[in-house]
Protein backbone atom coordinates (compact mmCIF):
# COMPACT_ATOMS: atom_id res chain seq x y z
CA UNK A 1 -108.70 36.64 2.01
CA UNK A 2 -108.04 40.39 1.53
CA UNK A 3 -109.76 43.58 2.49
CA UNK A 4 -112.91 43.20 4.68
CA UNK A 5 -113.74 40.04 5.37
CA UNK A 6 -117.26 38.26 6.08
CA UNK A 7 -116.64 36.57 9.51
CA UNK A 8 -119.35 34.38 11.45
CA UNK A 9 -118.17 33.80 15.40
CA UNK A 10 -120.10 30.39 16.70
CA UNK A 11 -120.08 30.71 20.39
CA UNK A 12 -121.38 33.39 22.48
CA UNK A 13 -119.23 33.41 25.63
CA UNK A 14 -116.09 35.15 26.38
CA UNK A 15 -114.03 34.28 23.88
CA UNK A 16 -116.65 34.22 21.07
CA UNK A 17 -116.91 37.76 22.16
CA UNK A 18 -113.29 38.69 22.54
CA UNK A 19 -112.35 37.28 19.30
CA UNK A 20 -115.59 38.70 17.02
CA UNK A 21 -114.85 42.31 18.56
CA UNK A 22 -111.39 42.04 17.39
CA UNK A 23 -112.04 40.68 14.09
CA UNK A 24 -114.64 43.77 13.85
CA UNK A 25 -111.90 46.24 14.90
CA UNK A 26 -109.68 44.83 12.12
CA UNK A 27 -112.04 45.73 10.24
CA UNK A 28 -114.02 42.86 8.76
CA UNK A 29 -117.46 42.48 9.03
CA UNK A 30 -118.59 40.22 11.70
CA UNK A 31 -122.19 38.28 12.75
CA UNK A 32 -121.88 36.57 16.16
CA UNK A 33 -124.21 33.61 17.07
CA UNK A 34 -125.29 32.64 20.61
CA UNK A 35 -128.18 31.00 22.08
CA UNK A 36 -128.85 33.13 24.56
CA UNK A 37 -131.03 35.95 23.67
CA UNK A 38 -129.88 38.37 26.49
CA UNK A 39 -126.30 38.43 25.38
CA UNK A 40 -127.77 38.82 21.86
CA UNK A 41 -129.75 41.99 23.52
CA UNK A 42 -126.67 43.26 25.35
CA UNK A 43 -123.97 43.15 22.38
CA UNK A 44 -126.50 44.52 20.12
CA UNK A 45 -128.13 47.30 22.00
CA UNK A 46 -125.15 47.92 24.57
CA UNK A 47 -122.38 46.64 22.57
CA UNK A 48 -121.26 44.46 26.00
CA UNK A 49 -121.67 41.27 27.38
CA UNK A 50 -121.69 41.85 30.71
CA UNK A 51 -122.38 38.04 31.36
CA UNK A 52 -119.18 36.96 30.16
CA UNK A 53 -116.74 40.10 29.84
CA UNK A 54 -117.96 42.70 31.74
CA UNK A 55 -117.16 46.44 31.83
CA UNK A 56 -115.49 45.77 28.77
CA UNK A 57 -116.55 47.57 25.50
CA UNK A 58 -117.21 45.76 22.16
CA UNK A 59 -116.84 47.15 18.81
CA UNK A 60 -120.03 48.72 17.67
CA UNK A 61 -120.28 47.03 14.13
CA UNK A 62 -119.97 43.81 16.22
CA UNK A 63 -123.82 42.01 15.42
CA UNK A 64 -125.11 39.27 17.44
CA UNK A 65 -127.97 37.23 16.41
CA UNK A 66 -129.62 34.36 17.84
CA UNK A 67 -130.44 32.67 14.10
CA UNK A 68 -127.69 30.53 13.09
CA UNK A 69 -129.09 30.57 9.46
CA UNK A 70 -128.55 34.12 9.08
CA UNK A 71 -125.23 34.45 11.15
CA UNK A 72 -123.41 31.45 8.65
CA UNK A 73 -125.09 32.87 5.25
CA UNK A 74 -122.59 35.07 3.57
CA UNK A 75 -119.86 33.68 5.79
CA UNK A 76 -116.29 33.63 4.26
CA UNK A 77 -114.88 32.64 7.70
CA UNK A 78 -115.91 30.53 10.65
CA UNK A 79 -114.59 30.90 13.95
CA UNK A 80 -115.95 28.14 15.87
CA UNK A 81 -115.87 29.07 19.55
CA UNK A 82 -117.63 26.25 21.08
CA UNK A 83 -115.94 24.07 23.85
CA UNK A 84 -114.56 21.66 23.80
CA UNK A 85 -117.02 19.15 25.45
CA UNK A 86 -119.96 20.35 23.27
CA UNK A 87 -118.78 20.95 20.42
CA UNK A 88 -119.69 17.78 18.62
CA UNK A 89 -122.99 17.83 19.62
CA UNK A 90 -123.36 21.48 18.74
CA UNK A 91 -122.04 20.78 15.34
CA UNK A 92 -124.52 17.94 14.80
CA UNK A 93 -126.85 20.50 15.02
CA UNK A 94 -125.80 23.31 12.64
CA UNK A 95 -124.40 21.19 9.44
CA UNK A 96 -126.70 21.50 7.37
CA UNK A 97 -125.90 25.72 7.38
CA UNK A 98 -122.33 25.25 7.11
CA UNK A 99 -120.54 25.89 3.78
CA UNK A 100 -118.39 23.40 2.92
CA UNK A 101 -116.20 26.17 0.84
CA UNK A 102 -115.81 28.18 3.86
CA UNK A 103 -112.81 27.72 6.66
CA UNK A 104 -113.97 26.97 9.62
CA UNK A 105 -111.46 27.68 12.20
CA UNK A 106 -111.61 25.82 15.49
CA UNK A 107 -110.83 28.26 18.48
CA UNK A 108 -111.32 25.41 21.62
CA UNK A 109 -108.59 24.39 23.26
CA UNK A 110 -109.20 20.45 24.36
CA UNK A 111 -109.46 16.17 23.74
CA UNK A 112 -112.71 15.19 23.53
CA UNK A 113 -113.32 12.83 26.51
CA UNK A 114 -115.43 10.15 25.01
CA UNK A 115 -113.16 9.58 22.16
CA UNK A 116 -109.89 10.47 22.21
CA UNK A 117 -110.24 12.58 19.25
CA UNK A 118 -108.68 16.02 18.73
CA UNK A 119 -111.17 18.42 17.97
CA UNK A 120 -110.29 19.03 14.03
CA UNK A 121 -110.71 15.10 13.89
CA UNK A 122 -113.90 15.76 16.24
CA UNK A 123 -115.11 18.49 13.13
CA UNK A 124 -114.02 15.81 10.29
CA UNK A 125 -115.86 13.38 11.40
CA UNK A 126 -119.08 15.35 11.32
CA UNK A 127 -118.23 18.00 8.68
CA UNK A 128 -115.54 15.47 6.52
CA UNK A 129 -115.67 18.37 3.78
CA UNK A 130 -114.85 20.93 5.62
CA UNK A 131 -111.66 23.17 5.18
CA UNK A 132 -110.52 23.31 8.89
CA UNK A 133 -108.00 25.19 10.78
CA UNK A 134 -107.08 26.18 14.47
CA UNK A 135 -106.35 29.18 16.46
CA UNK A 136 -104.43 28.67 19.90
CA UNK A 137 -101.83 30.75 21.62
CA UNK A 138 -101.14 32.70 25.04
CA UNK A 139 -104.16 35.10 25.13
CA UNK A 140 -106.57 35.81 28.04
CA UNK A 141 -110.25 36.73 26.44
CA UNK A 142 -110.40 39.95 28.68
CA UNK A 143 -107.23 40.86 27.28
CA UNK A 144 -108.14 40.30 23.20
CA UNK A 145 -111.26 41.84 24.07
CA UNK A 146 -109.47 45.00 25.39
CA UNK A 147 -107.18 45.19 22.20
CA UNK A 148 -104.38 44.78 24.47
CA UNK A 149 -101.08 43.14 22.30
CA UNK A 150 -101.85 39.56 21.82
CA UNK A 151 -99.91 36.68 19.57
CA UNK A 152 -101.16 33.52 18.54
CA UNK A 153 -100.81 30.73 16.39
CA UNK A 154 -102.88 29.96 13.06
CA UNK A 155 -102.41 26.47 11.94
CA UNK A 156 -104.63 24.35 8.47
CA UNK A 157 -103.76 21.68 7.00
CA UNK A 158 -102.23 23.54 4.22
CA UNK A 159 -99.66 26.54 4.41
CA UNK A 160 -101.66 28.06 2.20
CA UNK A 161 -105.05 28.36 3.90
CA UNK A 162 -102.88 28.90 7.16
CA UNK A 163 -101.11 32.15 5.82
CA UNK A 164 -105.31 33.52 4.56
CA UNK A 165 -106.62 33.21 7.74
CA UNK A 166 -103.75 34.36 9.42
CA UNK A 167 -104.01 37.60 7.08
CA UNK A 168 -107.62 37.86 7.84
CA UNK A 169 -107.52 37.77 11.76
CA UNK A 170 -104.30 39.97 12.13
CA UNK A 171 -104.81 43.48 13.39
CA UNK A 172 -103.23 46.39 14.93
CA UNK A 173 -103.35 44.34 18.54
CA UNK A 174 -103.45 40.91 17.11
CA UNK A 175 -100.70 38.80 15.35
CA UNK A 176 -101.25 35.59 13.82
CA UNK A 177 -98.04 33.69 13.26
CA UNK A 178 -99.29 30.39 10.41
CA UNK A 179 -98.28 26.76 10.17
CA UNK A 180 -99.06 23.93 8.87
CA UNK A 181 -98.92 21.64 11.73
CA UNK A 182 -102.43 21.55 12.91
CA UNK A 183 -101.87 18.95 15.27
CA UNK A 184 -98.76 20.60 16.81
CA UNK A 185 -100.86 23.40 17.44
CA UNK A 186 -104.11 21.74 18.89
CA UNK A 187 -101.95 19.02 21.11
CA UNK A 188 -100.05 22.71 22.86
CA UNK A 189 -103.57 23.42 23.37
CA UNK A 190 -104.81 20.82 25.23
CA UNK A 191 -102.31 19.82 27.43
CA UNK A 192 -101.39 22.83 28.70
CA UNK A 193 -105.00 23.37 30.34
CA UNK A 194 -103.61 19.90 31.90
CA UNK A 195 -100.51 20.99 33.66
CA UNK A 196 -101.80 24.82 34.76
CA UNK A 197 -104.15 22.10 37.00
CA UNK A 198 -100.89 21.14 38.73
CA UNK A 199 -99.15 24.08 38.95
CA UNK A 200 -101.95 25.44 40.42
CA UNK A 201 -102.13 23.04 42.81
CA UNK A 202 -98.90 23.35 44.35
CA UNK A 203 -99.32 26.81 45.11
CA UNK A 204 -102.91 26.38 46.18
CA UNK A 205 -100.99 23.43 48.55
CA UNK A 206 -98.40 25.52 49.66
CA UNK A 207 -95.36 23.62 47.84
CA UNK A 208 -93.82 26.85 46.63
CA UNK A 209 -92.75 28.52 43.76
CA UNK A 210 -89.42 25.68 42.95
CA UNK A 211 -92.13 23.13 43.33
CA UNK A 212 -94.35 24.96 40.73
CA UNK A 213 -91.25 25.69 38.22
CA UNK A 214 -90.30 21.97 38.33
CA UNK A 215 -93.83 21.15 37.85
CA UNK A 216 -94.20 23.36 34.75
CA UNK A 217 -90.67 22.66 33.23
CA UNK A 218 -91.32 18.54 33.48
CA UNK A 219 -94.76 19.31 32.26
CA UNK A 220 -93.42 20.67 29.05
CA UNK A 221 -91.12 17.63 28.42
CA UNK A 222 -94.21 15.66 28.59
CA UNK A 223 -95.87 17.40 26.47
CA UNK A 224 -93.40 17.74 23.98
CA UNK A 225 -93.14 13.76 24.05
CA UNK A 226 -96.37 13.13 23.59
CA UNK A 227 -96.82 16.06 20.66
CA UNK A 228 -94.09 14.13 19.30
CA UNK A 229 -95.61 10.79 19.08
CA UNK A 230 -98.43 11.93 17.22
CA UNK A 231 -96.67 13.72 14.43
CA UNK A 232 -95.89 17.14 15.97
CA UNK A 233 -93.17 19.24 15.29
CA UNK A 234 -90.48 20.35 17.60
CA UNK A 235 -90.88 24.19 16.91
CA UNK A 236 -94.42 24.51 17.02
CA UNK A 237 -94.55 22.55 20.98
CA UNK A 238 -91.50 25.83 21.64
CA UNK A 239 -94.10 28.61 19.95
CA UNK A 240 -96.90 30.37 21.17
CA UNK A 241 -99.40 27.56 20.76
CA UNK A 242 -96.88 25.11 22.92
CA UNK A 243 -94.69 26.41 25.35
CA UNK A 244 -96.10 30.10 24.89
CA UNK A 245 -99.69 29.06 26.43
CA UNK A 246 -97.91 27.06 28.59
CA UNK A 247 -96.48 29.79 30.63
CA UNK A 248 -99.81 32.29 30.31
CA UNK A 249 -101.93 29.33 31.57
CA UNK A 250 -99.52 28.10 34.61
CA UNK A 251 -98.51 31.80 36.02
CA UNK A 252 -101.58 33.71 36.46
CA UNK A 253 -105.31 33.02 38.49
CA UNK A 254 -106.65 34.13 35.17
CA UNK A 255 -106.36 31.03 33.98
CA UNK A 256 -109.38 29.33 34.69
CA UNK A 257 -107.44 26.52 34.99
CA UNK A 258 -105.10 27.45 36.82
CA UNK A 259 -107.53 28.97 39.28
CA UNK A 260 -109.15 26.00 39.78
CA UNK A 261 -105.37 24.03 40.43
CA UNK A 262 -105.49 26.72 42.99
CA UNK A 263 -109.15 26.13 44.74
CA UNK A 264 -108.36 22.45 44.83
CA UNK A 265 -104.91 22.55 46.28
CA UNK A 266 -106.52 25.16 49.00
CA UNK A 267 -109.03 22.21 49.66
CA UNK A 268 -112.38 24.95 48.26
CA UNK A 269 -115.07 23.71 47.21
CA UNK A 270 -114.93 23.09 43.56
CA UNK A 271 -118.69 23.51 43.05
CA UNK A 272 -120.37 25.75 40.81
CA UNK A 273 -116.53 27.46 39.51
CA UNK A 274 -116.32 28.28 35.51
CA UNK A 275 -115.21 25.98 33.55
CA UNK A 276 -111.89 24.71 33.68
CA UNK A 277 -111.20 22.61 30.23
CA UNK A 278 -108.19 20.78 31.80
CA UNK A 279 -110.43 19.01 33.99
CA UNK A 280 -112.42 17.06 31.31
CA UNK A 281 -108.84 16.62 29.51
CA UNK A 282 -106.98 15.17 32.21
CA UNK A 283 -107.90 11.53 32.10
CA UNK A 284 -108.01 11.30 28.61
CA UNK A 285 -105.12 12.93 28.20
CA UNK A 286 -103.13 10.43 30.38
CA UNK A 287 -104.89 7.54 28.31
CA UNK A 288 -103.39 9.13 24.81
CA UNK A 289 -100.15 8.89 26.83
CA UNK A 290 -100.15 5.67 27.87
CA UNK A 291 -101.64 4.54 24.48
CA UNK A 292 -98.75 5.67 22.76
CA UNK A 293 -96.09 4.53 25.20
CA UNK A 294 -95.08 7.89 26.59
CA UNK A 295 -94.04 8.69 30.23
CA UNK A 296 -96.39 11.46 31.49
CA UNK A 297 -96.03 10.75 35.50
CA UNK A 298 -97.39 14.81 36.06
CA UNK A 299 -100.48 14.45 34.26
CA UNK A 300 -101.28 11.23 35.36
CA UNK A 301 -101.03 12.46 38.18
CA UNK A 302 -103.52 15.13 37.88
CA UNK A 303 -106.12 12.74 35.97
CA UNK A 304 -105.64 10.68 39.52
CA UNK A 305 -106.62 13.17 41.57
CA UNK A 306 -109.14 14.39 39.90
CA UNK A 307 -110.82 11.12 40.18
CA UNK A 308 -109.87 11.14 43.19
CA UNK A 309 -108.00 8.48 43.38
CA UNK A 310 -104.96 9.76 45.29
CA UNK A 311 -104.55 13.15 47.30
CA UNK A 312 -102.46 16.08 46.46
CA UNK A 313 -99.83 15.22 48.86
CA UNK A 314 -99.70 11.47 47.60
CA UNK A 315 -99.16 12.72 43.85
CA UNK A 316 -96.11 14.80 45.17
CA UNK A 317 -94.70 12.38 47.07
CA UNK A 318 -94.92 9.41 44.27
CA UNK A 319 -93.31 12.09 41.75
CA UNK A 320 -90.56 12.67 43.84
CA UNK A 321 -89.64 9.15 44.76
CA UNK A 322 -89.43 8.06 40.78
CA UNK A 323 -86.27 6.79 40.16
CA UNK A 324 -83.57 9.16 39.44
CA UNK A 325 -82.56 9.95 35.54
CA UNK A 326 -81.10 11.83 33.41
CA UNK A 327 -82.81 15.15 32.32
CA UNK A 328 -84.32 14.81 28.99
């Protein structure tokens, strides 16, 4: 993929947005699909979405369209911006307009909670053609969508298609580092939205900021082991997609997820906030764990109280009475 690229954006929220106006800035051409008809309006006519990044100005050659059919036509990229959750379903629906021929790059960060599945297995099982890849890394949508100076990780299951889409998403604000471990890349992904729960938490309980750097540092060894036991590689858990998210997602109330680690530990009500991906993640997250015979106390942890099974304070006090051992 050189030169100006065809690129279709599923997904219509913040990130959809953030991403498509950056691709557009770089230069490629790029069709954005959302259901909603009023952030169609608003990106077309206003060139914002004020729903999901407002005050923030798109590209103008950014199009929106509410017709899938026409957004995935003369697509020679596909960044699928769908959560996690939904993503299945939403695939389901759109398959029969999908290419086979053309990448479809999978920009959701998650597990899917009814399965187990990571979501490139969650896209091969519907779309077993498909050439797939994933984009994950320490970026805030408000910040892409600003063109402030953003890294992230590129990962297919071939060097190869890797390096292309890396070359076609890579701007004057953007850098796309490629690999070939896709699952090294999606696992980072996903667990960190796990552990910025918990580090929110103890500073939303009042533990302080040791309590939060312990929580973050162990966090990373457990994800690390459990990247490990599925086939992941050391250096992409220590790059941007692994330990570089990691430290975006646990430091700042930007993080949705971290926000809501915050709201919880504070005792707020958790109703109605924006969606926090960690929370569906957690309990399956802890079952991959345990499945595979790795010791993830911190996440557990977090998957128990978030079915509330055991408070804040109990989870603290049950992690710090483990037996003593060697750091790892």
């Amino acid at each position: 993929m050189t030169g100006k690229v065809n690129i279709s954006v599923l997904g219509g929220g913040a990130w959809g947005a953030a991403l498509g106006t950056m691709a557009a800035r770089s230069g490629n051409a790029v069709c954005l699909y959302a259901r909603d008809k009023a952030v169609v309006e608003s990106i077309n006519t206003h060139h914002r979405s004020e729903r999901y990044l407002p005050g923030i100005d798109l590209d103008p050659s950014l199009i929106a369209s509410a017709d899938a059919e026409d957004v995935l036509s003369s697509s020679d990229l596909i960044l699928c911006v769908i959560p996690a959750q939904a993503l299945a379903g939403a695939l389901r629906e759109l398959k029969d307009l999908i290419p086979a021929n053309v990448p479809l790059v999978i920009c959701a960060k998650g597990i899917e909670r009814s399965s187990g599945l990571l979501m490139s297995e969650v896209v091969a099982g519907i779309l077993p053609d498909q050439l797939l890849g994933a984009l994950s890394g320490p970026s805030f949508a408000t910040d892409v969508a600003k063109g402030l100076p953003t890294a992230v990780t590129v990962a297919a299951g071939s060097q190869a298609l890797a390096d292309r889409i890396a070359l076609a998403l890579s701007g004057p604000t953007f850098r796309c580092y490629s690999t070939d471990d896709l699952i090294g890349v999606e696992i980072g992904g996903a667990l960190k939205n796990v552990l910025a729960i918990a580090a929110g938490a103890a500073i939303g309980r009042g533990y302080g900021a040791s309590a939060q750097a312990a929580l973050v540092t162990r966090g990373f060894v457990e994800l690390r082991r459990i990247g490990q036991a599925l086939g992941a590689r050391p250096e992409t858990i220590m790059g941007l997609s692994g330990l570089g998210d990691l430290m975006l997602t646990c430091s700042t109330p930007q993080s949705r997820n971290y926000s809501y680690g915050l709201a919880l530990g504070r005792g707020e009500d958790l109703t109605g906030r924006p969606l926090a991906e960690g929370v569906a993640t957690a309990a399956i997250a802890a079952q991959l764990a345990a499945r595979h015979a790795v010791e993830a106390p911190i996440i557990a942890a977090v998957a128990q109280i978030l079915g509330r099974h055991i408070t804040i304070d109990e989870a603290m006090e049950a992690l710090l009475s483990r037996p003593l051992k060697n750091e790892d």
